[in-house]
PDB file of N, CA and C in Angstrom:
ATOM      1  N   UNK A   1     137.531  29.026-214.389  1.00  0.00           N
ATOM      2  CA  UNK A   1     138.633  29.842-213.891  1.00  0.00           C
ATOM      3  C   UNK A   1     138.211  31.302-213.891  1.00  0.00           C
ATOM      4  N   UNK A   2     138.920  31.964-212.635  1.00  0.00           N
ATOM      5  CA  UNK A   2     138.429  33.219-212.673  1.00  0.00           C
ATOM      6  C   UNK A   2     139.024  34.155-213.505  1.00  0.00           C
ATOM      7  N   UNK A   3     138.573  34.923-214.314  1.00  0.00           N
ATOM      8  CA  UNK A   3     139.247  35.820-214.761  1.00  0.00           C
ATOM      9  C   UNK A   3     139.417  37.063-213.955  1.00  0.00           C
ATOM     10  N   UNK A   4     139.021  37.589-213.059  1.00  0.00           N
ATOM     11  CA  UNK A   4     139.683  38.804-212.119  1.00  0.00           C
ATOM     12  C   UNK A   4     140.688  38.299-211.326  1.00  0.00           C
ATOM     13  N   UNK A   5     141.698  38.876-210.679  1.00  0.00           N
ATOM     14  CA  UNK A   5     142.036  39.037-209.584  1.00  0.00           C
ATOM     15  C   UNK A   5     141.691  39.018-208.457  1.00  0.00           C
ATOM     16  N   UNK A   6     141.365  38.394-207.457  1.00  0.00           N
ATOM     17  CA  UNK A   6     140.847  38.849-206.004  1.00  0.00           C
ATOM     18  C   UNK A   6     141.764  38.281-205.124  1.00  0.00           C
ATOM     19  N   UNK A   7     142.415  39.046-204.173  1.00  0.00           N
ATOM     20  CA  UNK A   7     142.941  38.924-202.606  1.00  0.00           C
ATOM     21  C   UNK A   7     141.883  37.782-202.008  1.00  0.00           C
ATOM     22  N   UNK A   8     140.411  38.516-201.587  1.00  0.00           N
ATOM     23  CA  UNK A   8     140.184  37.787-200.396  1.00  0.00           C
ATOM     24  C   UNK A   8     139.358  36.665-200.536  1.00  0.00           C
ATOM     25  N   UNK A   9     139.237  36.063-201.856  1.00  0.00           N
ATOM     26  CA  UNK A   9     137.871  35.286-201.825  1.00  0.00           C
ATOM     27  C   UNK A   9     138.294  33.719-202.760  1.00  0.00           C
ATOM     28  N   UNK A  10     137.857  32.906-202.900  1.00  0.00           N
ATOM     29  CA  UNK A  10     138.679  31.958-203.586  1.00  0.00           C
ATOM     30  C   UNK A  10     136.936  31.192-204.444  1.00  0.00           C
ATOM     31  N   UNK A  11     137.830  30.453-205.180  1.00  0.00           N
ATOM     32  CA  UNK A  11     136.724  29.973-206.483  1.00  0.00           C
ATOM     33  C   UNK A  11     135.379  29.343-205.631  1.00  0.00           C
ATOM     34  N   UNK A  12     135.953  28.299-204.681  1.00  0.00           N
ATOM     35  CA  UNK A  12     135.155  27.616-203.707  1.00  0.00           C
ATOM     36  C   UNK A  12     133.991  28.110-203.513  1.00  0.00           C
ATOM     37  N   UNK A  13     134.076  29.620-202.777  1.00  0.00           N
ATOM     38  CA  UNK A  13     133.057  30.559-202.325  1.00  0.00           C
ATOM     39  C   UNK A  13     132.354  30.897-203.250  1.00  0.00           C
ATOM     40  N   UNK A  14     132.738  31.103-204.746  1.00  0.00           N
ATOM     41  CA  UNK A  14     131.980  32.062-205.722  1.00  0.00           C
ATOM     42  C   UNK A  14     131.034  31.021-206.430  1.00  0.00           C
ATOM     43  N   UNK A  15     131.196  29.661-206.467  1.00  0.00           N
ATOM     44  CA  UNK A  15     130.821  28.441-207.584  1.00  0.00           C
ATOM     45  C   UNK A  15     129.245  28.361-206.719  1.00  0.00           C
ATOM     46  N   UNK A  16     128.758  28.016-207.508  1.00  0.00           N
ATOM     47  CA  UNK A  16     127.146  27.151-207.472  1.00  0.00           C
ATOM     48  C   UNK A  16     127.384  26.092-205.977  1.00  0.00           C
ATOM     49  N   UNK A  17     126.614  26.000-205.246  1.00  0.00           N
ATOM     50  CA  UNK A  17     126.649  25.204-203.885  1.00  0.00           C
ATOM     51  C   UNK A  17     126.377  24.032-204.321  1.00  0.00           C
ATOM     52  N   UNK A  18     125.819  23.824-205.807  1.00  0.00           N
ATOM     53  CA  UNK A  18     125.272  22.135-206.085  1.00  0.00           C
ATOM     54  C   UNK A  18     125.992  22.105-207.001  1.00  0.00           C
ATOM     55  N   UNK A  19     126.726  22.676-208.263  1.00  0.00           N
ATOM     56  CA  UNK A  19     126.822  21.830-209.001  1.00  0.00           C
ATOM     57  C   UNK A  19     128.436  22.332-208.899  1.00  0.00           C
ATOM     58  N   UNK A  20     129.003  23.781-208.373  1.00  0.00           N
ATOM     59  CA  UNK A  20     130.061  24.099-208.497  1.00  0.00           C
ATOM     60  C   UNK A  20     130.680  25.053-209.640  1.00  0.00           C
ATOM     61  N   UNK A  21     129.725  25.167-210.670  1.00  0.00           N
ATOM     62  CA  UNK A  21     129.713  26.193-211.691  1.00  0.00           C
ATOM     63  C   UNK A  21     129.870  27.103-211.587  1.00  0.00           C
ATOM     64  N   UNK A  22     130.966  28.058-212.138  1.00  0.00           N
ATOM     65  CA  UNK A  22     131.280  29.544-211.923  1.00  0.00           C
ATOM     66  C   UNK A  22     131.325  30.068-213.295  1.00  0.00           C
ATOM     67  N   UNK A  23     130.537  31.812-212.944  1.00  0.00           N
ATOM     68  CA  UNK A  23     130.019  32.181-214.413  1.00  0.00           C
ATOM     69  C   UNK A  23     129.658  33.408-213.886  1.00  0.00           C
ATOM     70  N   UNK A  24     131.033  33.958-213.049  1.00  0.00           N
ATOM     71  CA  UNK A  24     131.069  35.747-212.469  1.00  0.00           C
ATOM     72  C   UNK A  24     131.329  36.255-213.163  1.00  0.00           C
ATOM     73  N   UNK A  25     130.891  37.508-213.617  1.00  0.00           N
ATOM     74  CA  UNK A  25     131.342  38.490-214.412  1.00  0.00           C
ATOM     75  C   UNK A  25     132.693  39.150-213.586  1.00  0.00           C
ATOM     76  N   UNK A  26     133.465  40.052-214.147  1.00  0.00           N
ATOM     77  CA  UNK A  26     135.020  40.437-213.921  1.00  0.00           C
ATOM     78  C   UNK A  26     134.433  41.778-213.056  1.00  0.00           C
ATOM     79  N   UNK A  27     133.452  42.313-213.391  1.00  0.00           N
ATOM     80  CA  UNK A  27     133.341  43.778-212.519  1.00  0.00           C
ATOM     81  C   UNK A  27     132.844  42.933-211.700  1.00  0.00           C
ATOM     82  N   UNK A  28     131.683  41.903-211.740  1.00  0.00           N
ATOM     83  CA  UNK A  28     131.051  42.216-210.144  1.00  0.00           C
ATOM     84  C   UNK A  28     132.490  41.323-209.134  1.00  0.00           C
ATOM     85  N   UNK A  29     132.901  40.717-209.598  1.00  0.00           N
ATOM     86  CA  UNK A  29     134.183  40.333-208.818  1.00  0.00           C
ATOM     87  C   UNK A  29     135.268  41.463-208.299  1.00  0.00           C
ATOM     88  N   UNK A  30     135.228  42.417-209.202  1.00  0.00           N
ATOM     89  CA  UNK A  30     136.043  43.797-208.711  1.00  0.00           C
ATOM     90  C   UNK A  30     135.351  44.497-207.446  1.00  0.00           C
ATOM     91  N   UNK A  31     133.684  44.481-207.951  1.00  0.00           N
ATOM     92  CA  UNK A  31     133.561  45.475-206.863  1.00  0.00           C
ATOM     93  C   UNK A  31     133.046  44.722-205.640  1.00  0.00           C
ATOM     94  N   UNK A  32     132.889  43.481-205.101  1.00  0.00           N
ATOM     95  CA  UNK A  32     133.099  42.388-204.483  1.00  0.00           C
ATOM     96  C   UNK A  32     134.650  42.505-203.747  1.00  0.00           C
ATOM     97  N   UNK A  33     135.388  42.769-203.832  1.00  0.00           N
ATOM     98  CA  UNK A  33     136.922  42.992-203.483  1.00  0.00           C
ATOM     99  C   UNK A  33     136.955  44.247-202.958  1.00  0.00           C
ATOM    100  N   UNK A  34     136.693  45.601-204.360  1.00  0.00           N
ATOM    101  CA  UNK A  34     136.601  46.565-203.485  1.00  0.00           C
ATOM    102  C   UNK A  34     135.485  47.041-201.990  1.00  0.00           C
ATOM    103  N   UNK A  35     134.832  46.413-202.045  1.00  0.00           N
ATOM    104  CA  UNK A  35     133.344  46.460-201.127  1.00  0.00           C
ATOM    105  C   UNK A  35     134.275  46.348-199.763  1.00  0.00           C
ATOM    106  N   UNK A  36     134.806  44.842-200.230  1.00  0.00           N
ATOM    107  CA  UNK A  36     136.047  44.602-198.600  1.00  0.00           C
ATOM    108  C   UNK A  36     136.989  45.902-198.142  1.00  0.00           C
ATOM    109  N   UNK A  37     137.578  45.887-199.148  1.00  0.00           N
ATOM    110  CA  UNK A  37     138.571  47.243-199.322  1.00  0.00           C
ATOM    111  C   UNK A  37     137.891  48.527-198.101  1.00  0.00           C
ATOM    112  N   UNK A  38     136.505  48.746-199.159  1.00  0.00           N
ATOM    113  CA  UNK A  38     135.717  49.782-198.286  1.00  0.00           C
ATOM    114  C   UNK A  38     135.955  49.593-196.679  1.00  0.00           C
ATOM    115  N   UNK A  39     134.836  48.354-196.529  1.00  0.00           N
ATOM    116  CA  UNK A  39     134.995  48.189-195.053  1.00  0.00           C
ATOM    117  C   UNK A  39     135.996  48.404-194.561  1.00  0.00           C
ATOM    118  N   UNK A  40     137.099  47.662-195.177  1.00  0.00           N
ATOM    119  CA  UNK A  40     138.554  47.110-193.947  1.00  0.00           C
ATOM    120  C   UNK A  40     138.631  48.709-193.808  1.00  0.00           C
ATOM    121  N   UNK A  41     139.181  50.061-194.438  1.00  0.00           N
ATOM    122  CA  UNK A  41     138.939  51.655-194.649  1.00  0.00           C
ATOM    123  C   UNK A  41     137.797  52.145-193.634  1.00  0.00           C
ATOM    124  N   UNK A  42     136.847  51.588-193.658  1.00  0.00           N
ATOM    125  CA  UNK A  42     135.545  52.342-192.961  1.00  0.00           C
ATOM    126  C   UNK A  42     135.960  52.176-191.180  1.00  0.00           C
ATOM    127  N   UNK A  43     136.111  50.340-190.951  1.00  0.00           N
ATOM    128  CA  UNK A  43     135.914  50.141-189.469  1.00  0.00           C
ATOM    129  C   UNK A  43     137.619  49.768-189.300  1.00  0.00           C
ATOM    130  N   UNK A  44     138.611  50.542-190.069  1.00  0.00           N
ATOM    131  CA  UNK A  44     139.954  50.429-189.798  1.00  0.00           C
ATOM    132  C   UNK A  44     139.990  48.740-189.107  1.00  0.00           C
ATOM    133  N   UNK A  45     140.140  47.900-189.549  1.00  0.00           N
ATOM    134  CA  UNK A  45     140.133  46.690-189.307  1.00  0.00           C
ATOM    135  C   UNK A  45     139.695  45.796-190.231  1.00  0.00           C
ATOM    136  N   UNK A  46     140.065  44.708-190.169  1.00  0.00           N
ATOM    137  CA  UNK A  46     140.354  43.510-191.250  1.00  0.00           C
ATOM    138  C   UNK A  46     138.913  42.902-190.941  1.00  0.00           C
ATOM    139  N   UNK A  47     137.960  43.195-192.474  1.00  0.00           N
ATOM    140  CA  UNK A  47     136.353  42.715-192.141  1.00  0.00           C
ATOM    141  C   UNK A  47     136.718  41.386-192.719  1.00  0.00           C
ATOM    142  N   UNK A  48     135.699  40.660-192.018  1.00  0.00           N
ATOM    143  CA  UNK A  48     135.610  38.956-192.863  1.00  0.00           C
ATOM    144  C   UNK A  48     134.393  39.284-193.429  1.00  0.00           C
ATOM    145  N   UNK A  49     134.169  38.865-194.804  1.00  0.00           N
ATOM    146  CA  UNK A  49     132.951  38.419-195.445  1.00  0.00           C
ATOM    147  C   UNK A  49     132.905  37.346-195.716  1.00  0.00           C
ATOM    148  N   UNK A  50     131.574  36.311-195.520  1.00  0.00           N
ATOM    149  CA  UNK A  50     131.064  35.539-195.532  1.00  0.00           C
ATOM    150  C   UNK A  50     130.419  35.581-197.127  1.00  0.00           C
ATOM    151  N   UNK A  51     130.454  34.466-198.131  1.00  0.00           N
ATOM    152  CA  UNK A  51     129.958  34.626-199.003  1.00  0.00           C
ATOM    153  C   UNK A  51     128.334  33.594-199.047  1.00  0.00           C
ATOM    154  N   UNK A  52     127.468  33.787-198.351  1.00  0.00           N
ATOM    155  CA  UNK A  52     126.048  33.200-198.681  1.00  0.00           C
ATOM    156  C   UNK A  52     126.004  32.575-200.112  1.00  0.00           C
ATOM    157  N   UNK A  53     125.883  33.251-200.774  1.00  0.00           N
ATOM    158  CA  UNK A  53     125.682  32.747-201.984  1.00  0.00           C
ATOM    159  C   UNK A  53     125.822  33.609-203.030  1.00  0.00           C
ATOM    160  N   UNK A  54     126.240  32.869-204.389  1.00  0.00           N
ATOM    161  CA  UNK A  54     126.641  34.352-205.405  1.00  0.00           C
ATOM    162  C   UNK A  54     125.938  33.587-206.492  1.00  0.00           C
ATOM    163  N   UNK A  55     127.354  32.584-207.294  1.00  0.00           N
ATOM    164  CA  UNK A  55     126.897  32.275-208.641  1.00  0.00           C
ATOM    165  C   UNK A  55     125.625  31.036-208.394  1.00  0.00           C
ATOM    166  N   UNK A  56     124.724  30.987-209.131  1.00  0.00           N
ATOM    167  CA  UNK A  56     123.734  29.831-209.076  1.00  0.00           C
ATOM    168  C   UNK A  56     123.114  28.921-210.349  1.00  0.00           C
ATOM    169  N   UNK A  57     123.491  27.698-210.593  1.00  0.00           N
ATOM    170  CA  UNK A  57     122.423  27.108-211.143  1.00  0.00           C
ATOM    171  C   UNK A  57     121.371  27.237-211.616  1.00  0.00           C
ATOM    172  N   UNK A  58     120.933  27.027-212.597  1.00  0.00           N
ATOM    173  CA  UNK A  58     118.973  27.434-212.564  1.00  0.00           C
ATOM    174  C   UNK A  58     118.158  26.538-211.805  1.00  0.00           C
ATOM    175  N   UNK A  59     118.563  25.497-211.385  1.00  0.00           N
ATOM    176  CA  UNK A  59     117.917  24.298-210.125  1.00  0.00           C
ATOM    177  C   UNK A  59     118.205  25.190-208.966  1.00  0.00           C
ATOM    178  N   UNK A  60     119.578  25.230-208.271  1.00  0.00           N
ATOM    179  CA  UNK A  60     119.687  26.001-207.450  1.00  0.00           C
ATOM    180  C   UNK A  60     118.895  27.494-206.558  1.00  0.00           C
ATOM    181  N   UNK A  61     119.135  28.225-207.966  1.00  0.00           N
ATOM    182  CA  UNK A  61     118.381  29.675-207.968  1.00  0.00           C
ATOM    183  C   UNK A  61     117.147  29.242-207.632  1.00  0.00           C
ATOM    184  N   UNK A  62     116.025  28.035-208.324  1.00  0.00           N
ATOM    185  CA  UNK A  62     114.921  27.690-208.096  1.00  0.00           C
ATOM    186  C   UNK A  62     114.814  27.063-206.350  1.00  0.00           C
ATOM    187  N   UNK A  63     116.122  26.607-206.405  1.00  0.00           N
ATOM    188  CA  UNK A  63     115.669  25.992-204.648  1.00  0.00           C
ATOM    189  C   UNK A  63     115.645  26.813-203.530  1.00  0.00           C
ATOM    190  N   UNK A  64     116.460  27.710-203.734  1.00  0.00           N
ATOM    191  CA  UNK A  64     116.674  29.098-203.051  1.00  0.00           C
ATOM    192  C   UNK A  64     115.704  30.325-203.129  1.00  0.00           C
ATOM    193  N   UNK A  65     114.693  30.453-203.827  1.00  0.00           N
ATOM    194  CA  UNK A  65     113.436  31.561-204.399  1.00  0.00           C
ATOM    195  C   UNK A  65     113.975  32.196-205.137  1.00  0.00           C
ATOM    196  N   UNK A  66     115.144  32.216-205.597  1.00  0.00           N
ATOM    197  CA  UNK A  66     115.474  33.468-206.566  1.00  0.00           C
ATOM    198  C   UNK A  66     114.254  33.238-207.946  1.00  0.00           C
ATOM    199  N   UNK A  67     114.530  34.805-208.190  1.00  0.00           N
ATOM    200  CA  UNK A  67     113.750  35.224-209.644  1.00  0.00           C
ATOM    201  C   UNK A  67     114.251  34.197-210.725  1.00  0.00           C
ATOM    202  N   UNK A  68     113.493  34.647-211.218  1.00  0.00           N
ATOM    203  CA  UNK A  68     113.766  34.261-212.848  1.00  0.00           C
ATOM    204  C   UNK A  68     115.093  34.412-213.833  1.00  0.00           C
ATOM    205  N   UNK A  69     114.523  35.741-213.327  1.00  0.00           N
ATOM    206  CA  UNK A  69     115.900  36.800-214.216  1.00  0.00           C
ATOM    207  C   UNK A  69     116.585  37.094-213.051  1.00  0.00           C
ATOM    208  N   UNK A  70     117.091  36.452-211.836  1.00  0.00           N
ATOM    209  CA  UNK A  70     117.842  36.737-211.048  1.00  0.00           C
ATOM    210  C   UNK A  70     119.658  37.179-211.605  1.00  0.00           C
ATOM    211  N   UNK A  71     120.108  37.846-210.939  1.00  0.00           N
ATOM    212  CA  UNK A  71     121.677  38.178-211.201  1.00  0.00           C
ATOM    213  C   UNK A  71     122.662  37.351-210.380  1.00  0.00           C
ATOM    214  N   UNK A  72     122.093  36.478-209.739  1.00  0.00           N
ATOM    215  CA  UNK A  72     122.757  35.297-209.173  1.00  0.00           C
ATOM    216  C   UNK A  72     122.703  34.220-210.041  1.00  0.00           C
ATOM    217  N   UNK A  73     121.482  33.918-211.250  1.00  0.00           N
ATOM    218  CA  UNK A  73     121.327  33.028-211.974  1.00  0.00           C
ATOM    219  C   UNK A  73     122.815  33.016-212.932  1.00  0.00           C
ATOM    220  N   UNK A  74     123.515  31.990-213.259  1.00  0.00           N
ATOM    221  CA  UNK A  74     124.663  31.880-214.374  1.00  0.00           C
ATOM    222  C   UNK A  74     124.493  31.042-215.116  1.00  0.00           C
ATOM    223  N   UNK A  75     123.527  30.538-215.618  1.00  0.00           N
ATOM    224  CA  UNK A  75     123.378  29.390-217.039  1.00  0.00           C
ATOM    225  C   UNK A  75     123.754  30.398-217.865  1.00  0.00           C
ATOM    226  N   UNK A  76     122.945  31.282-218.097  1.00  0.00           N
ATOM    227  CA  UNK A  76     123.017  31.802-219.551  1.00  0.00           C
ATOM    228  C   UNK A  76     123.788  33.780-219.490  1.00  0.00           C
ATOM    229  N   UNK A  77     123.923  33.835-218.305  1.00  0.00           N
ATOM    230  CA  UNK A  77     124.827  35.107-218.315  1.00  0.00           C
ATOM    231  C   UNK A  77     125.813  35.550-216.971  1.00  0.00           C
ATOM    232  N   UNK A  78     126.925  36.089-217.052  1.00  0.00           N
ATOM    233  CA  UNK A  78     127.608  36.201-215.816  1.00  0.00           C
ATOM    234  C   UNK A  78     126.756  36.654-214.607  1.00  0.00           C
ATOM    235  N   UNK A  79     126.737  35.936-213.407  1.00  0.00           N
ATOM    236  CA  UNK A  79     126.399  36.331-212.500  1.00  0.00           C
ATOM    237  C   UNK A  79     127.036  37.733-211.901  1.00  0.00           C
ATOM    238  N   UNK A  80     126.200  38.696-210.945  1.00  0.00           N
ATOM    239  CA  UNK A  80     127.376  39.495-209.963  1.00  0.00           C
ATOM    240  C   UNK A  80     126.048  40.026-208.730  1.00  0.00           C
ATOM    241  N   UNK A  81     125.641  38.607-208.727  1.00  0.00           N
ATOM    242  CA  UNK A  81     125.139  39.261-207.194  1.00  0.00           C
ATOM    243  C   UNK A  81     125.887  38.460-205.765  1.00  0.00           C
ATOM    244  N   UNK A  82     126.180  39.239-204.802  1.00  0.00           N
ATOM    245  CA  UNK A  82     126.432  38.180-204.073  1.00  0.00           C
ATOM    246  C   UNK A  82     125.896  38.073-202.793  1.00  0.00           C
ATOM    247  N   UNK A  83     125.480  37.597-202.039  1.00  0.00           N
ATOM    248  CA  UNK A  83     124.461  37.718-200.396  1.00  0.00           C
ATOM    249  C   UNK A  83     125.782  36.990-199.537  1.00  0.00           C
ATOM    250  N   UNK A  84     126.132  38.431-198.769  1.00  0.00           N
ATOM    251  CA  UNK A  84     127.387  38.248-197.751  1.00  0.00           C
ATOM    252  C   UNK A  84     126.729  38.353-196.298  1.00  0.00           C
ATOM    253  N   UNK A  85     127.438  38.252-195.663  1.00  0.00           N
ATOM    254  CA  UNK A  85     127.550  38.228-194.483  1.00  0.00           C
ATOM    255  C   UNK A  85     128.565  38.571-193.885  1.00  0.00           C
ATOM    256  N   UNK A  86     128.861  38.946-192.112  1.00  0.00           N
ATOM    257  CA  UNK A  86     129.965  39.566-191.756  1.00  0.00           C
ATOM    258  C   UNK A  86     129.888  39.013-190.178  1.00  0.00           C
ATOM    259  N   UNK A  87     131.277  38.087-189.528  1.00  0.00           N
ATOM    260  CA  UNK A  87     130.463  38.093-188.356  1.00  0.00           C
ATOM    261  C   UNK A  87     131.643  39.073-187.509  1.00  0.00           C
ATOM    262  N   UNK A  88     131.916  40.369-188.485  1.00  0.00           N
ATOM    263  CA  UNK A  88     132.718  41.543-188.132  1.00  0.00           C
ATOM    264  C   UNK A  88     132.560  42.981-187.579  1.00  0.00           C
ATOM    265  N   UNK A  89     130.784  42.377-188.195  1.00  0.00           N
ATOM    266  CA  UNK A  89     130.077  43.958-188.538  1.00  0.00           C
ATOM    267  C   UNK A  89     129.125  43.518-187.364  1.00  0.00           C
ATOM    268  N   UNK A  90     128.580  44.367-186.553  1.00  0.00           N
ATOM    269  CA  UNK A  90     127.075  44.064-185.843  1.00  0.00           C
ATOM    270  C   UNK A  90     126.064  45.316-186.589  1.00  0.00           C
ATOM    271  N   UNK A  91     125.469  44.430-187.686  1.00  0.00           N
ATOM    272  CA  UNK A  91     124.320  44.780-188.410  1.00  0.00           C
ATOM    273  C   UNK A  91     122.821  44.326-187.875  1.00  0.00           C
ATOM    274  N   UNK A  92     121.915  45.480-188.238  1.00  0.00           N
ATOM    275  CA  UNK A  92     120.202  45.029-188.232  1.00  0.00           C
ATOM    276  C   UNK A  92     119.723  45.212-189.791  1.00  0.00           C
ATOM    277  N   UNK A  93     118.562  44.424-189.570  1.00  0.00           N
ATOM    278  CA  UNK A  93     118.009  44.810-190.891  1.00  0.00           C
ATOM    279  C   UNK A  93     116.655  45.717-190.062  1.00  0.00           C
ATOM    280  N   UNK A  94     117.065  46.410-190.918  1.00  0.00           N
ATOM    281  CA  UNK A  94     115.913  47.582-191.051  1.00  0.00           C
ATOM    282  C   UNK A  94     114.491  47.358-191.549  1.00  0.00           C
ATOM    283  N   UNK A  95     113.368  47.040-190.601  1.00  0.00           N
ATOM    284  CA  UNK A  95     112.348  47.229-191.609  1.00  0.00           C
ATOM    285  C   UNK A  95     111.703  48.512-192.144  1.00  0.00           C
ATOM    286  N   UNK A  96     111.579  48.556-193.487  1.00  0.00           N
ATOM    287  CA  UNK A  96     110.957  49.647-193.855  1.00  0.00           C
ATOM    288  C   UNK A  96     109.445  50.759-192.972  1.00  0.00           C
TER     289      UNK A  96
END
């Protein structure tokens, strides 16, 4: 169960894709909410975020390349990373 508050996002999105495990920390869930906030403020309009992936498994994290010490990893400490998406925004990635 979550302990923050959030408007736009529901447990579904935040849990492990394999096993369903949730193990968010309360800020990164705040600023996950506010991030939306930002946008919907920035492009005056209601952004959708897409949640890719947040909390992970240590199988998971491993199937996906994450690190070791990734901040998506949640066995052993709250996760608060999350890899969004928007199909609101028309973004590039920049190469360096």
């Amino acid at each position: 169960m979550l302990q923050a508050k959030i408007e736009n996002f529901s447990e579904t999105e935040i849990a492990c894709k394999c096993c369903s495990k949730i193990n968010v920390s309360d800020k990164g869930l705040i600023c996950l909410q506010a991030f939306r906030y930002y946008l919907n403020n920035k492009f005056k309009k209601n952004i959708r975020l897409n949640i890719e992936s947040a909390c992970r498994c240590i199988n998971h994290n491993k199937e996906e390349g994450g690190e070791k010490l990734s901040r998506h990893e949640c066995e052993t400490k709250k996760s608060d990373a999350f890899d969004l998406t928007s199909p609101d925004i028309d973004y590039k990635i920049r190469k360096p």
